[in-house]
N, C-alpha and C. Protein backbone atom coordinates (compact mmCIF):
# COMPACT_ATOMS: atom_id res chain seq x y z
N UNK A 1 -17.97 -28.22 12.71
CA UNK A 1 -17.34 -28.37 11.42
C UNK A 1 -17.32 -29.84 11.02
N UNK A 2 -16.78 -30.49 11.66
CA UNK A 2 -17.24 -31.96 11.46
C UNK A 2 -18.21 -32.69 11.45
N UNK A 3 -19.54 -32.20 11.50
CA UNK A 3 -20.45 -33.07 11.21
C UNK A 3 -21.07 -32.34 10.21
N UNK A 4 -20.82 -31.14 9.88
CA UNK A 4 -20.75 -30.62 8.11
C UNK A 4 -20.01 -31.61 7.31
N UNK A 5 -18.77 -31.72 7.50
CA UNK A 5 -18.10 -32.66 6.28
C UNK A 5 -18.92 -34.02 6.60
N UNK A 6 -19.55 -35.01 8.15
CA UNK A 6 -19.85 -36.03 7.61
C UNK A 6 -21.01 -35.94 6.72
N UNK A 7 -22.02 -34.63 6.91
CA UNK A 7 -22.96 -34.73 6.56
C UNK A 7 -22.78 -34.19 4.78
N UNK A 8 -21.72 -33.73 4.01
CA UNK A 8 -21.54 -33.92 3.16
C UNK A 8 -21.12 -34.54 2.33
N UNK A 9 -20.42 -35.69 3.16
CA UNK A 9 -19.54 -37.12 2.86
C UNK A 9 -21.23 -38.09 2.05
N UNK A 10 -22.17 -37.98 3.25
CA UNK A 10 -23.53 -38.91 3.10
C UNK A 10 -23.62 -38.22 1.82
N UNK A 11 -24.06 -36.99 1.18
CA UNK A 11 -25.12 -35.98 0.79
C UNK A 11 -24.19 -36.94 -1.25
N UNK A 12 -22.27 -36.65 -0.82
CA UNK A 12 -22.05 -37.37 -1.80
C UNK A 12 -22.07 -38.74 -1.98
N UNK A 13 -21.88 -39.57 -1.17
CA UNK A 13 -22.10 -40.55 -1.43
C UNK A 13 -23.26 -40.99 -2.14
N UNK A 14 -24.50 -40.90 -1.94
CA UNK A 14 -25.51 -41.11 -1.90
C UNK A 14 -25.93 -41.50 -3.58
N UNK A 15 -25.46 -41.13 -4.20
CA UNK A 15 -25.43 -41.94 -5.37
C UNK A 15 -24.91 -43.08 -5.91
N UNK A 16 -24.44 -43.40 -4.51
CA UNK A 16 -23.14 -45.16 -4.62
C UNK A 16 -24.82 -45.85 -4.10
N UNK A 17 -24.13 -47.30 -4.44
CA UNK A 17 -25.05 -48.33 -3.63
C UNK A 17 -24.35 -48.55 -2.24
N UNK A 18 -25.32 -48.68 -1.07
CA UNK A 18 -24.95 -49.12 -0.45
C UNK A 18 -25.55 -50.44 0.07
N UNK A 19 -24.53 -51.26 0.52
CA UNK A 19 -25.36 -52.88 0.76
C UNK A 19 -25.37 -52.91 1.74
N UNK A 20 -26.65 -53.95 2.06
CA UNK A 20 -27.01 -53.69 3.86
C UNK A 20 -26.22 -55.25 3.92
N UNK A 21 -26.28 -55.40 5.38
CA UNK A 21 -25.51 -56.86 6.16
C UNK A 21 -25.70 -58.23 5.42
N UNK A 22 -27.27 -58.31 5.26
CA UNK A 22 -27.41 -59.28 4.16
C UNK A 22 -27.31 -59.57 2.78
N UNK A 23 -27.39 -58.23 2.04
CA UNK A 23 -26.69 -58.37 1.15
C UNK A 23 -25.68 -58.89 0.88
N UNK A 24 -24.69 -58.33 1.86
CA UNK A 24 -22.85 -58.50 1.57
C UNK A 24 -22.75 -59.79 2.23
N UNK A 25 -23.67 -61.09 2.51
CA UNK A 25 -23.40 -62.39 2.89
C UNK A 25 -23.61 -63.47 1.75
N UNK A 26 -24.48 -62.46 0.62
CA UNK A 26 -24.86 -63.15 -0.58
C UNK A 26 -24.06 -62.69 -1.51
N UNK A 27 -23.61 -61.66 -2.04
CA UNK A 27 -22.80 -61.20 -2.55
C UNK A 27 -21.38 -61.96 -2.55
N UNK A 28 -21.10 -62.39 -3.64
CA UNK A 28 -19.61 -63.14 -3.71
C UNK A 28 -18.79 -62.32 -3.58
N UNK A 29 -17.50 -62.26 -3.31
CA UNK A 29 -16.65 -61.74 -2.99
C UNK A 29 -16.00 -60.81 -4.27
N UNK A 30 -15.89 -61.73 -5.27
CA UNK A 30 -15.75 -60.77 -7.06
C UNK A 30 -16.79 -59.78 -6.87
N UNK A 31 -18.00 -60.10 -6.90
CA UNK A 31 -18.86 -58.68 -6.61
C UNK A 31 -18.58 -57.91 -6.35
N UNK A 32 -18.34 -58.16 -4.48
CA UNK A 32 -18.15 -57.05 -3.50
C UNK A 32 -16.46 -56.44 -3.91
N UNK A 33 -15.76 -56.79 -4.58
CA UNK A 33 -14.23 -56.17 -4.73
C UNK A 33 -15.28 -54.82 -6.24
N UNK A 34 -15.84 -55.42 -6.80
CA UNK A 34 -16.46 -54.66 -8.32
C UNK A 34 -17.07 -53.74 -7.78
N UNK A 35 -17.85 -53.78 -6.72
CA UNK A 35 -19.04 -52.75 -6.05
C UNK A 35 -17.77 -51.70 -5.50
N UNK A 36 -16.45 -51.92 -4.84
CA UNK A 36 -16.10 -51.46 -3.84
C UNK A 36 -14.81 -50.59 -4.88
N UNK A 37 -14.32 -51.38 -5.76
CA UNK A 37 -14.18 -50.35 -6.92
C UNK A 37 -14.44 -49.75 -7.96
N UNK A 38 -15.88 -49.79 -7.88
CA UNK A 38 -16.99 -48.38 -8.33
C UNK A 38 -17.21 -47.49 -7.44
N UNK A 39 -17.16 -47.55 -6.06
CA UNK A 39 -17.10 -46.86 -4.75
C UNK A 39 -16.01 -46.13 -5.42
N UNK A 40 -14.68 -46.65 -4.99
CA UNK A 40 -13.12 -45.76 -5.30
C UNK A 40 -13.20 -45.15 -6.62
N UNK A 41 -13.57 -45.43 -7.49
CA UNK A 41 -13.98 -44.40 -8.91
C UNK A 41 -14.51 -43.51 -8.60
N UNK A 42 -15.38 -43.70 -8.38
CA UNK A 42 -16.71 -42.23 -7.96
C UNK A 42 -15.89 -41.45 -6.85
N UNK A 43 -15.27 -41.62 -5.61
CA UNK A 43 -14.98 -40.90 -4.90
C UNK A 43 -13.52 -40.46 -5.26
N UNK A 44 -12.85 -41.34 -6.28
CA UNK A 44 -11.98 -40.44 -7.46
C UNK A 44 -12.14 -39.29 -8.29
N UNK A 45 -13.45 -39.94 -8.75
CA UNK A 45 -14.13 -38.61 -9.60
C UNK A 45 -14.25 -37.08 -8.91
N UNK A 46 -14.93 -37.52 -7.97
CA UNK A 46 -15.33 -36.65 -6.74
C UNK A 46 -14.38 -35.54 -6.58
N UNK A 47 -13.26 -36.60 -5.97
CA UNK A 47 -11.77 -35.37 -5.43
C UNK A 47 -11.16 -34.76 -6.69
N UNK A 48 -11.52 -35.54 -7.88
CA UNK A 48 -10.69 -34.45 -8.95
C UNK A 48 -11.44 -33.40 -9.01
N UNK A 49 -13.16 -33.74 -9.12
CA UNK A 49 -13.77 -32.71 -9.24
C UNK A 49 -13.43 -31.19 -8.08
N UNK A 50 -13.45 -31.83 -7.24
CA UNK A 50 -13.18 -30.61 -5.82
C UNK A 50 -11.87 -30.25 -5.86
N UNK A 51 -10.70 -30.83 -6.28
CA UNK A 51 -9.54 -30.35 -6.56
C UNK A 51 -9.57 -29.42 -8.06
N UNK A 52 -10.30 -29.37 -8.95
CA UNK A 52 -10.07 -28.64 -9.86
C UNK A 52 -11.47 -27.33 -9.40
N UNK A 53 -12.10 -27.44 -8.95
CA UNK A 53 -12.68 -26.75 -8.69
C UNK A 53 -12.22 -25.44 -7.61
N UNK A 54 -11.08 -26.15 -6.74
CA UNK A 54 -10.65 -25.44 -5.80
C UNK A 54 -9.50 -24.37 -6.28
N UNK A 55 -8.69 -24.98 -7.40
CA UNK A 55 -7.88 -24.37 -8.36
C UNK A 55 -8.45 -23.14 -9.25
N UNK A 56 -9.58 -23.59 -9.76
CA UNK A 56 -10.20 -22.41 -10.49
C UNK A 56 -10.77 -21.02 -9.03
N UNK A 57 -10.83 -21.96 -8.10
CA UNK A 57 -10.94 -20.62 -7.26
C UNK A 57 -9.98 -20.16 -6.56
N UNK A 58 -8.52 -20.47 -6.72
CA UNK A 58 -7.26 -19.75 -6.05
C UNK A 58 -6.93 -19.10 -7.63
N UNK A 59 -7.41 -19.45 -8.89
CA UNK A 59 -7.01 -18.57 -10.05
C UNK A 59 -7.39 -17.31 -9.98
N UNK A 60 -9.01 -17.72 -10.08
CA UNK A 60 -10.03 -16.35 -9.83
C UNK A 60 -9.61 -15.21 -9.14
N UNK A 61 -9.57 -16.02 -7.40
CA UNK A 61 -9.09 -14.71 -6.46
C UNK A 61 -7.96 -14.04 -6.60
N UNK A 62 -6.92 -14.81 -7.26
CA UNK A 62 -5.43 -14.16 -7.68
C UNK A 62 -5.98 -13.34 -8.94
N UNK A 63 -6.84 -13.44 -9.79
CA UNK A 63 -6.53 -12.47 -11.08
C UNK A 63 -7.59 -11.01 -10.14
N UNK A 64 -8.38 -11.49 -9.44
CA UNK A 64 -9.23 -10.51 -8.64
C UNK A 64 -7.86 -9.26 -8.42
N UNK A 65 -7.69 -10.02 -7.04
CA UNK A 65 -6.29 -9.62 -6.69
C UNK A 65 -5.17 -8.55 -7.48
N UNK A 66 -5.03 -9.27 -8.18
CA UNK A 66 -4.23 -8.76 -9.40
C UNK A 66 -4.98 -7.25 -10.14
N UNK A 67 -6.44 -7.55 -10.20
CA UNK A 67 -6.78 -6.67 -11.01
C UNK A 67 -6.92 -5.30 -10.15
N UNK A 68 -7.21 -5.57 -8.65
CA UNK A 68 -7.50 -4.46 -8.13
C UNK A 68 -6.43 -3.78 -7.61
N UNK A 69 -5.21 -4.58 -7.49
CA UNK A 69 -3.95 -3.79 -7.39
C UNK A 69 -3.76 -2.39 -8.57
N UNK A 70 -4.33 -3.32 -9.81
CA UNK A 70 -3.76 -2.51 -10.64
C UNK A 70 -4.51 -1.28 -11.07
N UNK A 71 -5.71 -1.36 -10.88
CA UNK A 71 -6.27 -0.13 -10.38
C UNK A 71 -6.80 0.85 -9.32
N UNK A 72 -5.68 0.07 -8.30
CA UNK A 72 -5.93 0.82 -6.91
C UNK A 72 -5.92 2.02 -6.78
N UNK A 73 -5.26 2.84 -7.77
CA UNK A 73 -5.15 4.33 -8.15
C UNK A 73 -6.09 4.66 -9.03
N UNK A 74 -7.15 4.46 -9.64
CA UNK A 74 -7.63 5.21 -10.68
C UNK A 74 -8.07 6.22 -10.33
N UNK A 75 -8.59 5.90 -9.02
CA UNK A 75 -9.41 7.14 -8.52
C UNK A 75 -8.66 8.68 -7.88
N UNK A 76 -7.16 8.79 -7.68
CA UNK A 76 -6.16 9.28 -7.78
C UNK A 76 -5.64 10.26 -9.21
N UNK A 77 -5.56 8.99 -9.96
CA UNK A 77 -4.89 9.56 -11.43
C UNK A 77 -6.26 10.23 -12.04
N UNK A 78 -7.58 9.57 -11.70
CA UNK A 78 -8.61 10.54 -12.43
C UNK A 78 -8.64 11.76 -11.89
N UNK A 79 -8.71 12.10 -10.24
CA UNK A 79 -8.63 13.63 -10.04
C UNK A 79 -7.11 14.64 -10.07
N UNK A 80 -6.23 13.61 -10.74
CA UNK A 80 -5.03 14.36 -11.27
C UNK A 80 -4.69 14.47 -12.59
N UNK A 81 -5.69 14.08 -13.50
CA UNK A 81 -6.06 14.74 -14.59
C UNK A 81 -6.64 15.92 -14.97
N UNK A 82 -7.35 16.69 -14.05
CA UNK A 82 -7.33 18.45 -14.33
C UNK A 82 -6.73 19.34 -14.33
N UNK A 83 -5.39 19.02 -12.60
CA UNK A 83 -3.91 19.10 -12.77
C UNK A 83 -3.41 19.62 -13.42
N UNK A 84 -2.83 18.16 -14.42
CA UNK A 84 -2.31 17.92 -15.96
C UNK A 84 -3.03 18.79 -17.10
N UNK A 85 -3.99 19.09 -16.85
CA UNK A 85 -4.96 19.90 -18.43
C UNK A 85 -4.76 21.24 -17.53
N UNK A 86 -4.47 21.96 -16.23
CA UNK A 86 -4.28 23.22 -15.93
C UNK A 86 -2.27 23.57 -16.34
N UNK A 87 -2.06 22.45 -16.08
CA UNK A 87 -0.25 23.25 -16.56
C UNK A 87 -0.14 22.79 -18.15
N UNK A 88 -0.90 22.10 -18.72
CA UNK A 88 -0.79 22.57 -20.19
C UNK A 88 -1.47 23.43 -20.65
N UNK A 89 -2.89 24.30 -20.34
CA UNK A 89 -3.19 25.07 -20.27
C UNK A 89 -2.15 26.65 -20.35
N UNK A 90 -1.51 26.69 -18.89
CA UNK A 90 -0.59 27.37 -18.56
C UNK A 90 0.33 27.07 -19.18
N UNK A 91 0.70 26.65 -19.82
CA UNK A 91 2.42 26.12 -20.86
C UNK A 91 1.62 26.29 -21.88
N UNK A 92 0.52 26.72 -22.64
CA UNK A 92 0.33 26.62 -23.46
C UNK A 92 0.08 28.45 -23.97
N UNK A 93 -0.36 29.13 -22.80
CA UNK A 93 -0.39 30.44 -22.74
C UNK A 93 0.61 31.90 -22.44
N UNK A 94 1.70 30.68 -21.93
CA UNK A 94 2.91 31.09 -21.60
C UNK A 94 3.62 30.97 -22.86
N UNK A 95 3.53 30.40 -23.77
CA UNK A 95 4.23 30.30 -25.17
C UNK A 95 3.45 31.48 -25.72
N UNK A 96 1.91 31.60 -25.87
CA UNK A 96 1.28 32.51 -26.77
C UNK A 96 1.74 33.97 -26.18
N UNK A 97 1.65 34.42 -24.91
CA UNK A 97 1.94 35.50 -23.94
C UNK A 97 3.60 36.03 -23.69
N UNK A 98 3.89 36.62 -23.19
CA UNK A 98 4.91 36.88 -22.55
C UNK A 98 4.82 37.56 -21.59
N UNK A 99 3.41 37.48 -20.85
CA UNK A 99 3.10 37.65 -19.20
C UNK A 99 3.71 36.74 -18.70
N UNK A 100 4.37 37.16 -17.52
CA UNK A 100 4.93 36.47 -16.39
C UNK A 100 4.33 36.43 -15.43
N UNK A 101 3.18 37.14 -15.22
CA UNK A 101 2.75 37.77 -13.90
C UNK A 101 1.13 36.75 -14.38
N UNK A 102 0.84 36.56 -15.48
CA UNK A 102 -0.63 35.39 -15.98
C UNK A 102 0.08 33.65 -15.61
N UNK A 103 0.84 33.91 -15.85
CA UNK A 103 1.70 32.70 -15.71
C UNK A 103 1.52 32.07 -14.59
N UNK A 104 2.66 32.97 -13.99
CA UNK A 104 2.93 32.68 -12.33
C UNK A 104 1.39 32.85 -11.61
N UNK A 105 0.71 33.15 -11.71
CA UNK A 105 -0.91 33.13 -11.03
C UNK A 105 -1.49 31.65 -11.40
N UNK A 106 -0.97 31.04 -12.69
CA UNK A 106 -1.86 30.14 -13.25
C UNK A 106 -1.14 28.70 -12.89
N UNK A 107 0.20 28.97 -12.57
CA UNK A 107 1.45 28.22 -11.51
C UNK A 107 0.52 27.85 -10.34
N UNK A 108 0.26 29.23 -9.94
CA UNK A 108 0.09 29.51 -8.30
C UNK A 108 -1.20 28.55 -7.68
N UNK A 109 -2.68 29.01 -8.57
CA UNK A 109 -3.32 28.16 -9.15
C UNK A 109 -3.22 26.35 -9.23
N UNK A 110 -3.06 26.12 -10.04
CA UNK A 110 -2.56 24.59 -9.89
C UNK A 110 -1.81 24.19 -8.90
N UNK A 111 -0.99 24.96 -8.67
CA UNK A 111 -0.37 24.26 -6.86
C UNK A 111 -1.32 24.33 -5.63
N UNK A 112 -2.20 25.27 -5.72
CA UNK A 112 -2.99 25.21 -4.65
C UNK A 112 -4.29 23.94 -5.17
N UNK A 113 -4.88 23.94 -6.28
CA UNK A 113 -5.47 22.96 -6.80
C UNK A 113 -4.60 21.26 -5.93
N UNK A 114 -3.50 21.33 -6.43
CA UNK A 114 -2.73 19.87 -6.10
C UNK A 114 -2.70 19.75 -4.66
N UNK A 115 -2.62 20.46 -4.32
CA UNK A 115 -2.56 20.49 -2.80
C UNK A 115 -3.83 20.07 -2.24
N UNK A 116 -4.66 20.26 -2.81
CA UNK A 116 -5.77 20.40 -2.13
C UNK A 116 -6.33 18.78 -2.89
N UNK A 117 -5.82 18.11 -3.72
CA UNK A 117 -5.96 17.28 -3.95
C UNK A 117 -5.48 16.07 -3.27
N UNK A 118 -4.42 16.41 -2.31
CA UNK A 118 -3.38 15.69 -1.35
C UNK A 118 -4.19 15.63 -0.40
N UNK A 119 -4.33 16.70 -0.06
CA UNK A 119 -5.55 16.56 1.54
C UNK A 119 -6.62 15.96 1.44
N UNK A 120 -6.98 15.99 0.00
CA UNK A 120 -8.54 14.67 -0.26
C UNK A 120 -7.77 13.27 -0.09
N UNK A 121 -6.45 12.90 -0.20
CA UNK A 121 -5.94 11.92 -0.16
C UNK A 121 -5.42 11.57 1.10
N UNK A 122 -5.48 12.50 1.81
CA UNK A 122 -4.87 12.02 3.47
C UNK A 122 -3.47 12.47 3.06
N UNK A 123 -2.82 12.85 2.60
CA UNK A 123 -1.29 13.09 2.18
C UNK A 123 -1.53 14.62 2.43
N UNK A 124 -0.49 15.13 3.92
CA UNK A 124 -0.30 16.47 4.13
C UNK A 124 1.11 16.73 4.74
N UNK A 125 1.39 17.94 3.97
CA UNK A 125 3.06 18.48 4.69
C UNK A 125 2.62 18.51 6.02
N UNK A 126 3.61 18.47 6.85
CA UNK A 126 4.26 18.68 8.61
C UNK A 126 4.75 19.50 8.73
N UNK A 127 4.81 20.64 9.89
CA UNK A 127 5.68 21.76 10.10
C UNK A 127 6.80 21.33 10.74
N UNK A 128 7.64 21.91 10.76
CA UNK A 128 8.92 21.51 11.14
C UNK A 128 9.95 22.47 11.62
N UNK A 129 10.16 23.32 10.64
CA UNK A 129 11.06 24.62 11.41
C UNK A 129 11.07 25.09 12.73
N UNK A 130 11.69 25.12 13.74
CA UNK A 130 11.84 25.10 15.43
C UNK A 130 11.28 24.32 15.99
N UNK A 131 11.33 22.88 15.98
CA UNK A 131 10.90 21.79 15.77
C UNK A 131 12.37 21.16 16.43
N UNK A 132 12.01 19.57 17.52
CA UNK A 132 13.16 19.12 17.87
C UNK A 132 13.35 18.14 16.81
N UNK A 133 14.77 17.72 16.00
CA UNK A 133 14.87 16.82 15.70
C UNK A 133 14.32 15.50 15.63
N UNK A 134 13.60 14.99 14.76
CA UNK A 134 13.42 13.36 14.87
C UNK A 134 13.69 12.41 14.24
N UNK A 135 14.63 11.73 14.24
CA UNK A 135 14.83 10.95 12.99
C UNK A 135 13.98 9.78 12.46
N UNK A 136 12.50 9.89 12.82
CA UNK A 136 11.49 9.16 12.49
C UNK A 136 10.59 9.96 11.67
N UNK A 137 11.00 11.55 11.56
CA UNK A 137 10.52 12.19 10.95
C UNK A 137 11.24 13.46 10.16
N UNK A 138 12.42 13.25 10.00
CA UNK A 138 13.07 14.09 9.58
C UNK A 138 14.76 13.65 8.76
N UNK A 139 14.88 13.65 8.15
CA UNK A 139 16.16 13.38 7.40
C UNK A 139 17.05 15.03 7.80
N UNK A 140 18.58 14.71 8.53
CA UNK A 140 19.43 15.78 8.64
C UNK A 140 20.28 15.78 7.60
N UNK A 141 20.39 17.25 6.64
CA UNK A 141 21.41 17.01 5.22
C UNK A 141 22.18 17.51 6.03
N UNK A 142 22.49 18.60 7.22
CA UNK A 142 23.76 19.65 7.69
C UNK A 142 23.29 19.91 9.31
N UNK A 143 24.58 20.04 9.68
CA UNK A 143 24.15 20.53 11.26
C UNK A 143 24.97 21.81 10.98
N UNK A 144 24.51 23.00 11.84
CA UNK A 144 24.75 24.22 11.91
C UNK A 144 25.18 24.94 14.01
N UNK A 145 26.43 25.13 13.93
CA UNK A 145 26.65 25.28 15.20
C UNK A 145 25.81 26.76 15.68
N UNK A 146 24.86 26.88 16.84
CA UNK A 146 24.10 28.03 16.64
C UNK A 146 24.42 28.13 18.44
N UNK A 147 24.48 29.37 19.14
CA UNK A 147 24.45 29.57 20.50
C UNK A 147 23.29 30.19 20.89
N UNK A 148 22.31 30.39 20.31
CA UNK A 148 20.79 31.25 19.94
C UNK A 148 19.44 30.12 20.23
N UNK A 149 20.04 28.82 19.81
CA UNK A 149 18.73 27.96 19.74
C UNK A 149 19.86 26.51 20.42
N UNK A 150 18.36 26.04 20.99
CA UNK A 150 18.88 24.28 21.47
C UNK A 150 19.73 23.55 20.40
N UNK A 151 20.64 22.62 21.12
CA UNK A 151 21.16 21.67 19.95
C UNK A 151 19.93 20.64 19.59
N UNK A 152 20.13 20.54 18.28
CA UNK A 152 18.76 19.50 17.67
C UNK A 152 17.71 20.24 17.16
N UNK A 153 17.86 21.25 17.45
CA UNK A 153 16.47 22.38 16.96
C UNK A 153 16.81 22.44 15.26
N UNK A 154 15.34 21.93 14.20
CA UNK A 154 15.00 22.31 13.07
C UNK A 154 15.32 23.70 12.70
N UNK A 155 16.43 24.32 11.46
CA UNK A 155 16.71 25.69 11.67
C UNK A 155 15.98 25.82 9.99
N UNK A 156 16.04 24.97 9.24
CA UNK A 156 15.43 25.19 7.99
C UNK A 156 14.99 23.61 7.14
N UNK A 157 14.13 24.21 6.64
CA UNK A 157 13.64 23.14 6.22
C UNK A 157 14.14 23.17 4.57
N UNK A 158 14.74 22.08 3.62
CA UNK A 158 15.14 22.55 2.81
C UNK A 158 14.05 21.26 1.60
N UNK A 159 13.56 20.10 2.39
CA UNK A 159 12.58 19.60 1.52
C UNK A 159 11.20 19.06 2.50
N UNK A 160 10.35 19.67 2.00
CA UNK A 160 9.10 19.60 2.97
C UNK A 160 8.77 17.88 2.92
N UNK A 161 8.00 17.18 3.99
CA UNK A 161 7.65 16.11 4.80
C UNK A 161 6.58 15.84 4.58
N UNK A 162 6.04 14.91 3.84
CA UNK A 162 4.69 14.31 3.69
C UNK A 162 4.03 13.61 4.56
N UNK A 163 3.09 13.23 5.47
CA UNK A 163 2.16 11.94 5.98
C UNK A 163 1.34 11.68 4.79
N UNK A 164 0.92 10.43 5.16
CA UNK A 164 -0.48 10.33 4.52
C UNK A 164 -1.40 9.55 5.32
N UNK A 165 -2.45 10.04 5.89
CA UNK A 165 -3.09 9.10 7.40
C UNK A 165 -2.46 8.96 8.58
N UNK A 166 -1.34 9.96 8.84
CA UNK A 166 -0.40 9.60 10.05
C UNK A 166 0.72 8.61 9.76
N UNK A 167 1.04 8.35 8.67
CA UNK A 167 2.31 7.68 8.23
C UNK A 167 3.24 8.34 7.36
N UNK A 168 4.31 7.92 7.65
CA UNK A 168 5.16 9.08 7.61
C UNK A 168 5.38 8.96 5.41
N UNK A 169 5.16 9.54 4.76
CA UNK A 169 5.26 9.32 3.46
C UNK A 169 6.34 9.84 2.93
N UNK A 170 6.94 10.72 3.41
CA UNK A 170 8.50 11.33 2.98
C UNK A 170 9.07 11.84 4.37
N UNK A 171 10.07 11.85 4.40
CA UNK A 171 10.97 12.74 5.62
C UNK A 171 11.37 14.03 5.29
N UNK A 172 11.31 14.71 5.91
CA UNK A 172 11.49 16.08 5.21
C UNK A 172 12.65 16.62 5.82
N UNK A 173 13.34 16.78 4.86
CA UNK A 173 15.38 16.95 4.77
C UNK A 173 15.15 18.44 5.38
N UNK A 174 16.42 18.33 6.28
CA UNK A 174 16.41 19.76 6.72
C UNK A 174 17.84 20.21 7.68
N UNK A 175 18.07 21.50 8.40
CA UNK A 175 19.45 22.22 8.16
C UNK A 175 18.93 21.88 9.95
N UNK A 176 19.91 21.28 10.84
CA UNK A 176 19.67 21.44 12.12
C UNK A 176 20.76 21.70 13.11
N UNK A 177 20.88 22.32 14.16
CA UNK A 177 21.41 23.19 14.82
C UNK A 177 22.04 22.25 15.43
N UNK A 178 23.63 22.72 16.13
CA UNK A 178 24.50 21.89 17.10
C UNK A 178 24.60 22.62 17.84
N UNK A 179 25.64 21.87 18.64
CA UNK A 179 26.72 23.21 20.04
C UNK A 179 27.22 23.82 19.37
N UNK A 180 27.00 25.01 20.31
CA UNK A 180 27.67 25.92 19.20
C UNK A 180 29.61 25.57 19.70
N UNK A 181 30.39 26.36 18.94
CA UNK A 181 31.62 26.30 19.09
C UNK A 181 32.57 27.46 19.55
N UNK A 182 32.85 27.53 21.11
CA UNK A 182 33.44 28.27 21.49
C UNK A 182 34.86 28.63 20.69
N UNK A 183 34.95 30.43 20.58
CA UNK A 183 36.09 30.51 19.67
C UNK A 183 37.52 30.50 20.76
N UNK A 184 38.28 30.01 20.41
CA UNK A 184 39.65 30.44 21.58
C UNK A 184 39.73 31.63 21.92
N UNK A 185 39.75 32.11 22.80
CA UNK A 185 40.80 33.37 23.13
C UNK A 185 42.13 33.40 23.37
N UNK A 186 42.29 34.84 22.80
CA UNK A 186 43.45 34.97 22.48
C UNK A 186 44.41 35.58 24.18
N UNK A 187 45.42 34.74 23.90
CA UNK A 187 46.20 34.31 25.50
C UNK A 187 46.55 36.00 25.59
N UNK A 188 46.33 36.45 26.99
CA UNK A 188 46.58 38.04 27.16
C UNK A 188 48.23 37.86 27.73
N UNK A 189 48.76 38.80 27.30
CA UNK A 189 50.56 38.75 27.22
C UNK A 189 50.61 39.74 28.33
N UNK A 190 51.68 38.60 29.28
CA UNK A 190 51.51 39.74 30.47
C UNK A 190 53.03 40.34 30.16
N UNK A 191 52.82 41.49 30.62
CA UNK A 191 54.39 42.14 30.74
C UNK A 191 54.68 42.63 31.77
């Protein structure tokens, strides 16, 4: 790396004069201060130039940056635009109709469509129901005392759990089982 920069130090310079030994013994001293600040000009020039140059390229890569954030989804929102044109479709036939049964098929339809649009995305539900507890993967809304199943055992799932690539994208809320709770008995009365 360093003998890149000297060898680009020469490559700029090289448009300065440089004076050899005898020169600079003939050369008066007013000269050599005039020669030596035309040197410091030029290698003024130089660093503004490479300093503004270096600026226009931390602008560039930031608006880059910037731009591809902002369409990091297109390719997302474009295949969830057929989606959108199947439930207005369906909302649109459901007003003309008063089938319930064209409806709900055309519901049924588009959810399996979306779904299947998730799995092109790496984004898939997790099973969970009889399932041990995890709280790396599961949000508890209720515990339920059960003598039938382990404590910690998944008894219902009440909002399904997303990944997307093996990361966890939602937790999926759900009803999970405790100890159960022995009832008292009732004290036998001796007589």
């Amino acid at each position: 790396m360093e003998v890149n920069i000297k060898e680009e130090q020469i490559k700029n310079t090289e448009g300065m004069e440089e004076l050899s030994p005898e020169q600079t013994e003939t050369i008066s001293p007013v000269e050599r201060i005039a020669e030596l600040e035309k040197t410091i000009q030029q290698l003024k020039d130089q660093l503004l130039r490479k300093a503004a140059e270096f600026e226009n390229y931390k602008r560039r890569t930031e608006n880059d940056y910037l731009e591809r954030v902002r369409y990091s989804n297109e390719d997302l929102i474009f295949d969830l635009l057929p989606v959108l044109d199947d439930f207005e479709r369906s909302l649109k036939i459901s007003q003309d109709k008063k089938d319930f049964d064209s409806f709900f098929r055309g519901v049924e339809f588009i959810y399996q469509k979306l779904s299947k649009l998730f799995v092109k995305q790496g984004v898939e539900a997790y099973e969970v129901v009889g399932k041990e507890f995890d709280p790396h993967l599961h949000d508890a809304l209720m515990q339920l005392p059960k003598s039938d199943v382990p404590p910690h055992t998944i008894l219902e799932e009440v909002e399904k759990g997303y990944m997307m690539h093996g990361k966890v994208l939602r937790h999926a809320k759900v009803v999970v089982s405790g100890e159960a709770i022995e009832e008292p008995q009732p004290a036998e009365s001796v007589n």
